[in-house]
N, C-alpha and C. Protein backbone atom coordinates (compact mmCIF):
# COMPACT_ATOMS: atom_id res chain seq x y z
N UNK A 1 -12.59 -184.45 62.02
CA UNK A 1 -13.33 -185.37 61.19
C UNK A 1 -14.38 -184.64 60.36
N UNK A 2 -15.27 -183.72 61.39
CA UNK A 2 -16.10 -183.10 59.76
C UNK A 2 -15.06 -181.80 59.50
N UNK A 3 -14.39 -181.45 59.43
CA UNK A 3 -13.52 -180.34 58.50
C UNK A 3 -13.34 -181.56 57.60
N UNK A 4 -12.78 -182.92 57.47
CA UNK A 4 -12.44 -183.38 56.32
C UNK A 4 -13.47 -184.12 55.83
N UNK A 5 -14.74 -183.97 56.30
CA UNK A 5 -16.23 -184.59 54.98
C UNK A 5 -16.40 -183.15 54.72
N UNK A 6 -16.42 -182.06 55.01
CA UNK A 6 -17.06 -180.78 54.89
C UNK A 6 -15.77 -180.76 53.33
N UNK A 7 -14.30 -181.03 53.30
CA UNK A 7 -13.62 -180.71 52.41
C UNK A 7 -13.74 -181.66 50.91
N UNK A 8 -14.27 -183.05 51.56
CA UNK A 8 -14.62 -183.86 50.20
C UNK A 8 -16.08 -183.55 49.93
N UNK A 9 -16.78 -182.97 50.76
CA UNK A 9 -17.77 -182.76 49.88
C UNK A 9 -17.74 -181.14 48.91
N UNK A 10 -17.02 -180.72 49.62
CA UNK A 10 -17.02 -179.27 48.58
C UNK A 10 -16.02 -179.87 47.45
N UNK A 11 -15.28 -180.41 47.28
CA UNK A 11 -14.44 -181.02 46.07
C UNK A 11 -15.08 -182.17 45.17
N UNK A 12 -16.30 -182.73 45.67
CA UNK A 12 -16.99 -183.40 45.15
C UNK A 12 -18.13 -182.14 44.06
N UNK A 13 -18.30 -181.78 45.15
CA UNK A 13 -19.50 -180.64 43.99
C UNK A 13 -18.70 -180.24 43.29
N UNK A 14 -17.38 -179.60 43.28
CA UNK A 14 -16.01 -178.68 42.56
C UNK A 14 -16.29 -179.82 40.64
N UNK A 15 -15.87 -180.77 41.49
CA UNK A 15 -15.60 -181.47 40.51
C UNK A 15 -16.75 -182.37 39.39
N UNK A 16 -17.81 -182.44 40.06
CA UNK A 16 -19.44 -182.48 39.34
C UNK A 16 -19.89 -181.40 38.65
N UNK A 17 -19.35 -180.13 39.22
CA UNK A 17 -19.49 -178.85 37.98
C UNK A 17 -18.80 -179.02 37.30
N UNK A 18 -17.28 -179.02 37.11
CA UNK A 18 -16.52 -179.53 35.85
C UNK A 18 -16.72 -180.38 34.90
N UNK A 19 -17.01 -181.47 35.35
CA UNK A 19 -17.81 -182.92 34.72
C UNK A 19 -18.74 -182.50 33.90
N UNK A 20 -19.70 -182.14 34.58
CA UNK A 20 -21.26 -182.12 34.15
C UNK A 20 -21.16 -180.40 33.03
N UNK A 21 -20.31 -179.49 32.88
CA UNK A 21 -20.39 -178.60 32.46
C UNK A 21 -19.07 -178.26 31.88
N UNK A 22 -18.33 -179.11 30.76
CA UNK A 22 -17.43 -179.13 30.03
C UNK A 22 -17.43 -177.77 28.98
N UNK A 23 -18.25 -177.58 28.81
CA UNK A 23 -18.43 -176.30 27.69
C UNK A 23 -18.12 -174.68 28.18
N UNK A 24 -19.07 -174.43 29.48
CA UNK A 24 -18.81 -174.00 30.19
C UNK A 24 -17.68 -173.62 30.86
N UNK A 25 -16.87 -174.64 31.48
CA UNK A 25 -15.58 -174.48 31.83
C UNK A 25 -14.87 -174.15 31.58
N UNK A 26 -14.73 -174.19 30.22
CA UNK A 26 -13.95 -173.89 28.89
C UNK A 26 -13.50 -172.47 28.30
N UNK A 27 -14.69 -171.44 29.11
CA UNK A 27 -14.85 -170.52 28.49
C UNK A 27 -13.91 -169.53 29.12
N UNK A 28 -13.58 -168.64 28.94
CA UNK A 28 -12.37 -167.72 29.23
C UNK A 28 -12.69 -166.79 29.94
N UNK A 29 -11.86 -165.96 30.57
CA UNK A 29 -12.66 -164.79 31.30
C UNK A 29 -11.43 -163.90 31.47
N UNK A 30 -11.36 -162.69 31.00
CA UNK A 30 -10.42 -161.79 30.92
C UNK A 30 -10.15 -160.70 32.71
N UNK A 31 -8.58 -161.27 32.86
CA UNK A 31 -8.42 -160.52 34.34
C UNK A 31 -7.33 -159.45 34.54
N UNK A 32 -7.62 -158.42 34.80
CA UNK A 32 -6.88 -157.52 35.02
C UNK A 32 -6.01 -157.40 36.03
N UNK A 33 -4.91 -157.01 36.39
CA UNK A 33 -4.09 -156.88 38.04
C UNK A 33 -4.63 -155.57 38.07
N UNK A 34 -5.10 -154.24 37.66
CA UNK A 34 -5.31 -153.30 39.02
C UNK A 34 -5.76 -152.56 37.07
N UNK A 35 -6.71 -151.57 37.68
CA UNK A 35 -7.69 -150.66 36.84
C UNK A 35 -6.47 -149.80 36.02
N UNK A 36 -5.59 -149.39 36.34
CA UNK A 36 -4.91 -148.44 35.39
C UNK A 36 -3.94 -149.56 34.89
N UNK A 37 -3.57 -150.44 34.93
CA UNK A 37 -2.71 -151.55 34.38
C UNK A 37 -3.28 -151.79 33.05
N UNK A 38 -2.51 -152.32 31.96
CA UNK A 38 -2.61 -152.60 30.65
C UNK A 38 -2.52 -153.67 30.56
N UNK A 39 -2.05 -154.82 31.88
CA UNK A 39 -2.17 -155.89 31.87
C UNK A 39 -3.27 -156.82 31.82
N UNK A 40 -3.42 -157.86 31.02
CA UNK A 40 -4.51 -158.76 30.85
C UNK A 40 -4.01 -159.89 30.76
N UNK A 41 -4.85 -160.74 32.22
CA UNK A 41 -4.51 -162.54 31.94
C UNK A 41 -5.85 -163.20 31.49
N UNK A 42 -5.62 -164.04 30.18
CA UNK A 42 -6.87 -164.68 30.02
C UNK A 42 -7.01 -166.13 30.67
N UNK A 43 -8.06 -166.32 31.83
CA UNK A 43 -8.02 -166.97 32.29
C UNK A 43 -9.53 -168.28 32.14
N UNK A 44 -9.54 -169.46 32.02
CA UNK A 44 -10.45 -170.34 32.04
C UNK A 44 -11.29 -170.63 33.46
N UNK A 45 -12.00 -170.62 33.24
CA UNK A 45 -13.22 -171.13 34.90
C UNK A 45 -12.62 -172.39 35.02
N UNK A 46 -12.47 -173.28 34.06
CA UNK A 46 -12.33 -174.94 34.77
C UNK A 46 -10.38 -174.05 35.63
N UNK A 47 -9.35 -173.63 35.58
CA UNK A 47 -8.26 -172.98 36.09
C UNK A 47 -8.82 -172.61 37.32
N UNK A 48 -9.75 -171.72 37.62
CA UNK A 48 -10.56 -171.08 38.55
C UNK A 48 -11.18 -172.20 39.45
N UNK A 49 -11.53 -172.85 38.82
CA UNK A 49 -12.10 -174.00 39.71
C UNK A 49 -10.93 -174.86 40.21
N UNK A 50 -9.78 -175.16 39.92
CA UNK A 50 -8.64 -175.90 39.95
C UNK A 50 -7.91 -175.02 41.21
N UNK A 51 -7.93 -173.54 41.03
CA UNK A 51 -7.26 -172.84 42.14
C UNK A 51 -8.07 -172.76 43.63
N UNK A 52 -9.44 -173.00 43.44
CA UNK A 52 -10.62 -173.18 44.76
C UNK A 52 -10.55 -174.09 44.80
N UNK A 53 -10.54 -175.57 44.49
CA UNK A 53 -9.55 -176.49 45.23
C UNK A 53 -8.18 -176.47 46.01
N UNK A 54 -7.04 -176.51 45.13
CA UNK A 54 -6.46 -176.28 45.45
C UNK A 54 -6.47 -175.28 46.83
N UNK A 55 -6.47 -173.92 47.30
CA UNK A 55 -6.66 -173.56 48.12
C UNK A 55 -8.03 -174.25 49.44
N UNK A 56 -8.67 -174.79 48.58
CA UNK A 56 -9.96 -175.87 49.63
C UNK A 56 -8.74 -176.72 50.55
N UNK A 57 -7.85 -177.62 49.89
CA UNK A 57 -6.99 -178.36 50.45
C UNK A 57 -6.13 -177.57 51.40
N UNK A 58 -5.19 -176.77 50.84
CA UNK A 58 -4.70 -176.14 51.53
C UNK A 58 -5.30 -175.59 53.00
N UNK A 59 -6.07 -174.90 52.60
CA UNK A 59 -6.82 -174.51 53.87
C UNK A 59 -7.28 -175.89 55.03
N UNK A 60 -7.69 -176.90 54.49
CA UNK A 60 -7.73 -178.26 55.36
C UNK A 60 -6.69 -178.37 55.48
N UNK A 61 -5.39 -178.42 54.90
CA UNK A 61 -4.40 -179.08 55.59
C UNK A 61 -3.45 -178.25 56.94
N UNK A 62 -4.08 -176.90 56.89
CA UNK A 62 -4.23 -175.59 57.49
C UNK A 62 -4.14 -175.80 58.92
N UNK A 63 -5.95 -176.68 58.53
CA UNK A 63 -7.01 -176.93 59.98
C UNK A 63 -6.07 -178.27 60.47
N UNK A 64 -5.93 -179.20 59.81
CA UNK A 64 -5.06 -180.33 60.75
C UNK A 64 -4.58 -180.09 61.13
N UNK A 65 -2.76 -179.18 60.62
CA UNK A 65 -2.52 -178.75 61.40
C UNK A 65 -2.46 -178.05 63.12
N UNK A 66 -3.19 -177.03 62.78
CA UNK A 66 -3.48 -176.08 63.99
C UNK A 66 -4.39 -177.05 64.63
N UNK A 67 -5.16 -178.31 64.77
CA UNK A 67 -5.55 -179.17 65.25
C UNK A 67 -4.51 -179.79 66.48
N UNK A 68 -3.81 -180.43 65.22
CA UNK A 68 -2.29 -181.01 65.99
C UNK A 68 -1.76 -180.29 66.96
N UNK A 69 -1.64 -179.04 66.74
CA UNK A 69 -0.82 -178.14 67.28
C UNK A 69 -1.47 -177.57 68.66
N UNK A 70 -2.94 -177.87 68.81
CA UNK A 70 -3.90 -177.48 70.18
C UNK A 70 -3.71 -179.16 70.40
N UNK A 71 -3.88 -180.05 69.95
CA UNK A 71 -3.96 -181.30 70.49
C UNK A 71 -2.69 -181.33 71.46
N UNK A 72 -1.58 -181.16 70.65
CA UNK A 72 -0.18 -180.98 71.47
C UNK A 72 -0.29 -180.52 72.75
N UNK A 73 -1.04 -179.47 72.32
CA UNK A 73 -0.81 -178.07 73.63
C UNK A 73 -1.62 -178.73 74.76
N UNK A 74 -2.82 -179.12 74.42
CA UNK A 74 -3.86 -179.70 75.52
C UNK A 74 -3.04 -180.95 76.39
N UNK A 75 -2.65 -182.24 75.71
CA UNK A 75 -1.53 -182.93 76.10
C UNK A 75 -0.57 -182.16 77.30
N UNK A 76 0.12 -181.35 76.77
CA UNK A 76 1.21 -180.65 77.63
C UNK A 76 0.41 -180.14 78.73
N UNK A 77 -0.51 -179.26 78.81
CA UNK A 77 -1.50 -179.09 80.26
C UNK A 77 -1.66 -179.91 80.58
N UNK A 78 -2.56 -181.22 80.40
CA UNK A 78 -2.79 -182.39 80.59
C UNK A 78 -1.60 -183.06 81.70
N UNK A 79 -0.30 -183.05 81.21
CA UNK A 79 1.00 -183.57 81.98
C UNK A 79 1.39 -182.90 83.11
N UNK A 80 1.11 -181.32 82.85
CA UNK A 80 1.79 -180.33 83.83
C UNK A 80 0.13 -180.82 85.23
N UNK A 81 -0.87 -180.91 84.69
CA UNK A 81 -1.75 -180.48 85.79
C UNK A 81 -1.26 -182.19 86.18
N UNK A 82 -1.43 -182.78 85.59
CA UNK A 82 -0.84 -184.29 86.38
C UNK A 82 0.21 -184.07 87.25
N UNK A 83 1.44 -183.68 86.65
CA UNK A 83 2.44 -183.45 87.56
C UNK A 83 2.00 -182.19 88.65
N UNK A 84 1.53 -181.46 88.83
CA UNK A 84 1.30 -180.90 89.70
C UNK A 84 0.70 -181.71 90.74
N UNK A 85 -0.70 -182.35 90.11
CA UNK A 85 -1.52 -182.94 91.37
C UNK A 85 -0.63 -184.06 92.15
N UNK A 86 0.27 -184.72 91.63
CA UNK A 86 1.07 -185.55 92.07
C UNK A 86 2.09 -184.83 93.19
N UNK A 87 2.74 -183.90 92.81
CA UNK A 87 3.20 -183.13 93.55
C UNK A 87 2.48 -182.75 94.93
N UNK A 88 0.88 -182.41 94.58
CA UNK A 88 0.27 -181.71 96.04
C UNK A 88 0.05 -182.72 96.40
N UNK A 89 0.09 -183.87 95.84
CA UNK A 89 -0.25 -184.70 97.07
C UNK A 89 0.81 -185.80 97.96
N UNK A 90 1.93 -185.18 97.42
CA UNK A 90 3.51 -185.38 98.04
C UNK A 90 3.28 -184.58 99.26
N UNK A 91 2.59 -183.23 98.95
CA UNK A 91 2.63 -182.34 99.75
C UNK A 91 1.51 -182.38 100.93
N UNK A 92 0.63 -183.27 100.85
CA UNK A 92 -0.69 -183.26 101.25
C UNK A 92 -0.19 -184.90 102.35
N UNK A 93 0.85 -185.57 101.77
CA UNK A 93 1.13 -186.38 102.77
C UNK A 93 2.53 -186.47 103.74
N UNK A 94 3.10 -185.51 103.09
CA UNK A 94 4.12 -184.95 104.08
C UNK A 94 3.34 -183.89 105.27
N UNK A 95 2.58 -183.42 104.65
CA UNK A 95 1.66 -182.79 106.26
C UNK A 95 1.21 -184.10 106.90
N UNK A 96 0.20 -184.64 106.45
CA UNK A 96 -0.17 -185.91 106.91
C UNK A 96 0.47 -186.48 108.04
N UNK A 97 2.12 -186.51 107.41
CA UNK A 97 3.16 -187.51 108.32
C UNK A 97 3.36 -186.68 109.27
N UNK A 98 3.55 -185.40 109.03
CA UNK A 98 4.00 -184.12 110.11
C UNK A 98 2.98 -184.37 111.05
N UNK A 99 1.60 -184.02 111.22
CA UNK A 99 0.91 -184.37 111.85
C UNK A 99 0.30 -185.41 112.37
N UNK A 100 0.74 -186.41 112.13
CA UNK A 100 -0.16 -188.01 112.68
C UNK A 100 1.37 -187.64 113.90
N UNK A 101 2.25 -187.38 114.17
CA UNK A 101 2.68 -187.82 115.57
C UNK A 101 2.04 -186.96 116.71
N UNK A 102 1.65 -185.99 116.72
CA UNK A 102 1.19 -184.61 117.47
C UNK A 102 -0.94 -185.67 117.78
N UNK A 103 -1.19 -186.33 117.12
CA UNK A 103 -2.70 -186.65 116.60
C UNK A 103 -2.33 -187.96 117.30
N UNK A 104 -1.82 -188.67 117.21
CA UNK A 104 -1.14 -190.05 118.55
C UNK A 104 -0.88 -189.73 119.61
N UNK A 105 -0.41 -188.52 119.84
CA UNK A 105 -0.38 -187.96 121.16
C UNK A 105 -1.47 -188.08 121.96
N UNK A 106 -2.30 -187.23 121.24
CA UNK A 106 -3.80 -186.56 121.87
C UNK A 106 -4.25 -188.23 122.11
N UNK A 107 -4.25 -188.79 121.47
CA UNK A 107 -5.26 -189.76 121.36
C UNK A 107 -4.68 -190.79 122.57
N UNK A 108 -3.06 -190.66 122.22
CA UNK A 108 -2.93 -191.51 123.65
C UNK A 108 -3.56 -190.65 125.34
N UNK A 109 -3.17 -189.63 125.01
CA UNK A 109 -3.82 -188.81 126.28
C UNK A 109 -5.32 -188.70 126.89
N UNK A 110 -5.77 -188.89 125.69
CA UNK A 110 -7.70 -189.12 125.75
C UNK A 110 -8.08 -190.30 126.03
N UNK A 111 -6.99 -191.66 125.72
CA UNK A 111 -7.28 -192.74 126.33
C UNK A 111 -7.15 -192.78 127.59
N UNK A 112 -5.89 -192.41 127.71
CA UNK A 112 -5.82 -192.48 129.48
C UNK A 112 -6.99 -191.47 130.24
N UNK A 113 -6.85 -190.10 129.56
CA UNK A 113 -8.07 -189.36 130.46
C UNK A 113 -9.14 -190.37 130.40
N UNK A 114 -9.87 -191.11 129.77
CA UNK A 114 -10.55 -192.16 129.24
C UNK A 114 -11.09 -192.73 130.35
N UNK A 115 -9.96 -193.41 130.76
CA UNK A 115 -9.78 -194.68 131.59
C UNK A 115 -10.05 -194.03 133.18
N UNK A 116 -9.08 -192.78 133.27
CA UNK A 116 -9.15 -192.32 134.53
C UNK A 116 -10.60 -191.91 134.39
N UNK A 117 -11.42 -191.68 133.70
CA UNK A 117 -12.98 -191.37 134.56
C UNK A 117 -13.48 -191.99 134.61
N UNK A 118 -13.63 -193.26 133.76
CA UNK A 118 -14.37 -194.49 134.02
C UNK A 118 -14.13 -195.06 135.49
N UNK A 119 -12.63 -195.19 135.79
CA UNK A 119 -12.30 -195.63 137.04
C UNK A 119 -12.49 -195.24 138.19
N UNK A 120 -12.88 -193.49 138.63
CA UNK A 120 -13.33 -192.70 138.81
C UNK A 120 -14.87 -193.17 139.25
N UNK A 121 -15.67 -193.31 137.81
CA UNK A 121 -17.28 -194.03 138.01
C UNK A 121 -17.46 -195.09 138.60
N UNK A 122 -16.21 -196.06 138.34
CA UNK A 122 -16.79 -197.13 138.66
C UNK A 122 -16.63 -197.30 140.31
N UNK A 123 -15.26 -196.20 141.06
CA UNK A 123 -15.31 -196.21 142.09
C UNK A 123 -16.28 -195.36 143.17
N UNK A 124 -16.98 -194.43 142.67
CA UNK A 124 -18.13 -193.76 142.44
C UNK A 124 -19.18 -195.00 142.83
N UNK A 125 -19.08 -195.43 142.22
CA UNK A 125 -20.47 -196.86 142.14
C UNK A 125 -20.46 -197.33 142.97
N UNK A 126 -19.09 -198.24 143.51
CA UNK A 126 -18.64 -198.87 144.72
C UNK A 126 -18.88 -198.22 146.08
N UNK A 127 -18.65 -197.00 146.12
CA UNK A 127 -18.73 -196.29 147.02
C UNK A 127 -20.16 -196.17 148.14
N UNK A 128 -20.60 -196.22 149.11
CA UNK A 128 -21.49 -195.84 149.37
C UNK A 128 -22.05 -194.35 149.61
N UNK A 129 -23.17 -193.92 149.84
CA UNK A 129 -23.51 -192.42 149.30
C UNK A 129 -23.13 -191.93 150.89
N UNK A 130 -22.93 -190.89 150.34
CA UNK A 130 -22.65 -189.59 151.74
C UNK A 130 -23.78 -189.73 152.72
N UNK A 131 -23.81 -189.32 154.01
CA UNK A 131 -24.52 -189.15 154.76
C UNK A 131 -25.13 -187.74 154.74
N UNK A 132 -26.51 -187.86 154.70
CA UNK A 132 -27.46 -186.80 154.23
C UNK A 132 -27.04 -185.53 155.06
N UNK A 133 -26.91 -184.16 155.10
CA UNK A 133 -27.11 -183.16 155.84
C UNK A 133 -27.75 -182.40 156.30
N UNK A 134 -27.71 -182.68 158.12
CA UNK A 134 -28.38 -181.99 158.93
C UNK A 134 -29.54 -180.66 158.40
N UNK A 135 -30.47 -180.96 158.68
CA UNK A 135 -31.75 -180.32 158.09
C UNK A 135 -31.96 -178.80 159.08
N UNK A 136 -31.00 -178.66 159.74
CA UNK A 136 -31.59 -177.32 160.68
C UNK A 136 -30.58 -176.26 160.67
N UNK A 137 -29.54 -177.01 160.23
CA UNK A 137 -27.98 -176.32 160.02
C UNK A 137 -28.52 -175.51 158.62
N UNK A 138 -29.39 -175.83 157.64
CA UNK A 138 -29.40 -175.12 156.22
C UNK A 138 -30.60 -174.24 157.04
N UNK A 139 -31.65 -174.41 157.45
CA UNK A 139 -32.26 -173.39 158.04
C UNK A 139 -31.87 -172.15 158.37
N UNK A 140 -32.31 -171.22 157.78
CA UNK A 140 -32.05 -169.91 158.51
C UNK A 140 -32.56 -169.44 159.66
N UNK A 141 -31.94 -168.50 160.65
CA UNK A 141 -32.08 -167.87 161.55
C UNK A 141 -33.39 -167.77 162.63
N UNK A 142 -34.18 -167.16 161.62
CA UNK A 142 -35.73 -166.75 161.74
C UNK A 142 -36.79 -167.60 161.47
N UNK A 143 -36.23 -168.90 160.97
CA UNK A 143 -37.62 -169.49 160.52
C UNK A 143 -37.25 -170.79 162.20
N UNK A 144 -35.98 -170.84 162.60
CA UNK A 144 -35.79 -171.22 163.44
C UNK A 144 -36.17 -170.75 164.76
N UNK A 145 -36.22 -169.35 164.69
CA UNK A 145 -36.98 -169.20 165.72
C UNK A 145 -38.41 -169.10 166.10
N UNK A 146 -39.12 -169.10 165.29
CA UNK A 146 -40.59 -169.47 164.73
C UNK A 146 -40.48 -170.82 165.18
N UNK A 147 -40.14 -171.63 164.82
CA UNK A 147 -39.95 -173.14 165.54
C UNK A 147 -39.75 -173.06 166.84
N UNK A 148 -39.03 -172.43 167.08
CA UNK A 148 -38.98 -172.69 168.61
C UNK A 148 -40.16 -172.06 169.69
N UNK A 149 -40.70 -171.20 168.84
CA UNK A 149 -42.25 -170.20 169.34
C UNK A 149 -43.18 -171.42 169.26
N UNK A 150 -43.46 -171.65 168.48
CA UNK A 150 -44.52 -172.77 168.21
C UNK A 150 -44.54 -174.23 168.96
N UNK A 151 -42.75 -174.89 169.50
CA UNK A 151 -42.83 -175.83 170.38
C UNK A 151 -43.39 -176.00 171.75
């Protein structure tokens, strides 16, 4: 979009010098093809000004181009990275599936381990507590016989 105001406005000024400077334009200007040549084209500025258009356009129609031609290209990445991501994630749920039976496993197994310790606690709970142990049996040797000095 501005390559083509950037091109009407240089063809706008192109053509306001022509306009506005008819006399001028008019005037001739002698061109040689190469220093030892005998050749001479007499050429007019308003011609000169007609060929810097001309090539102005050209050159814009240049830039659309090669516009088009990256627009294209970007598009085509655009599709391939689509189709790819679509792809990994064909791939991302075929693991998925591979693994959710191995992941049901565990989980059935952790329920039951689950259950078995709760059941475990709760029979734990029910239970009444052990009978405390003999206090002279953990005593050592020597402090036992000190006890028996002192009775």
């Amino acid at each position: 979009m501005l390559q083509t105001i950037v091109v009407v406005v240089l063809l706008a000024i192109d053509g306001w010098i022509v306009l506005t400077n008819p006399a001028a334009v008019q005037t001739s200007i002698l061109l040689r093809t190469s220093s030892s040549s005998a050749q001479v084209y007499s050429v007019t500025i308003r011609m000169l000004f007609e060929a810097a258009g001309a090539a102005l356009i050209i050159l814009w129609i240049a830039g659309l181009i090669d516009r088009a031609s990256l627009d294209r290209r970007v598009e085509q990445y655009e599709r391939t990275v689509r189709f790819m991501n679509e792809k990994m994630m064909q791939v991302k749920s075929r693991a998925y599936d591979d693994e959710r039976q191995p992941l049901e496993d565990i989980c059935v197994r952790l329920d039951a381990l689950d259950r078995d310790i709760r059941a475990l606690r709760a029979r734990m709970d029910r239970e009444p507590p052990a009978p405390a142990a003999d206090a002279t049996r953990v005593v050592p040797a020597e402090t036992r016989i000190v006890r028996d000095k002192t009775a």
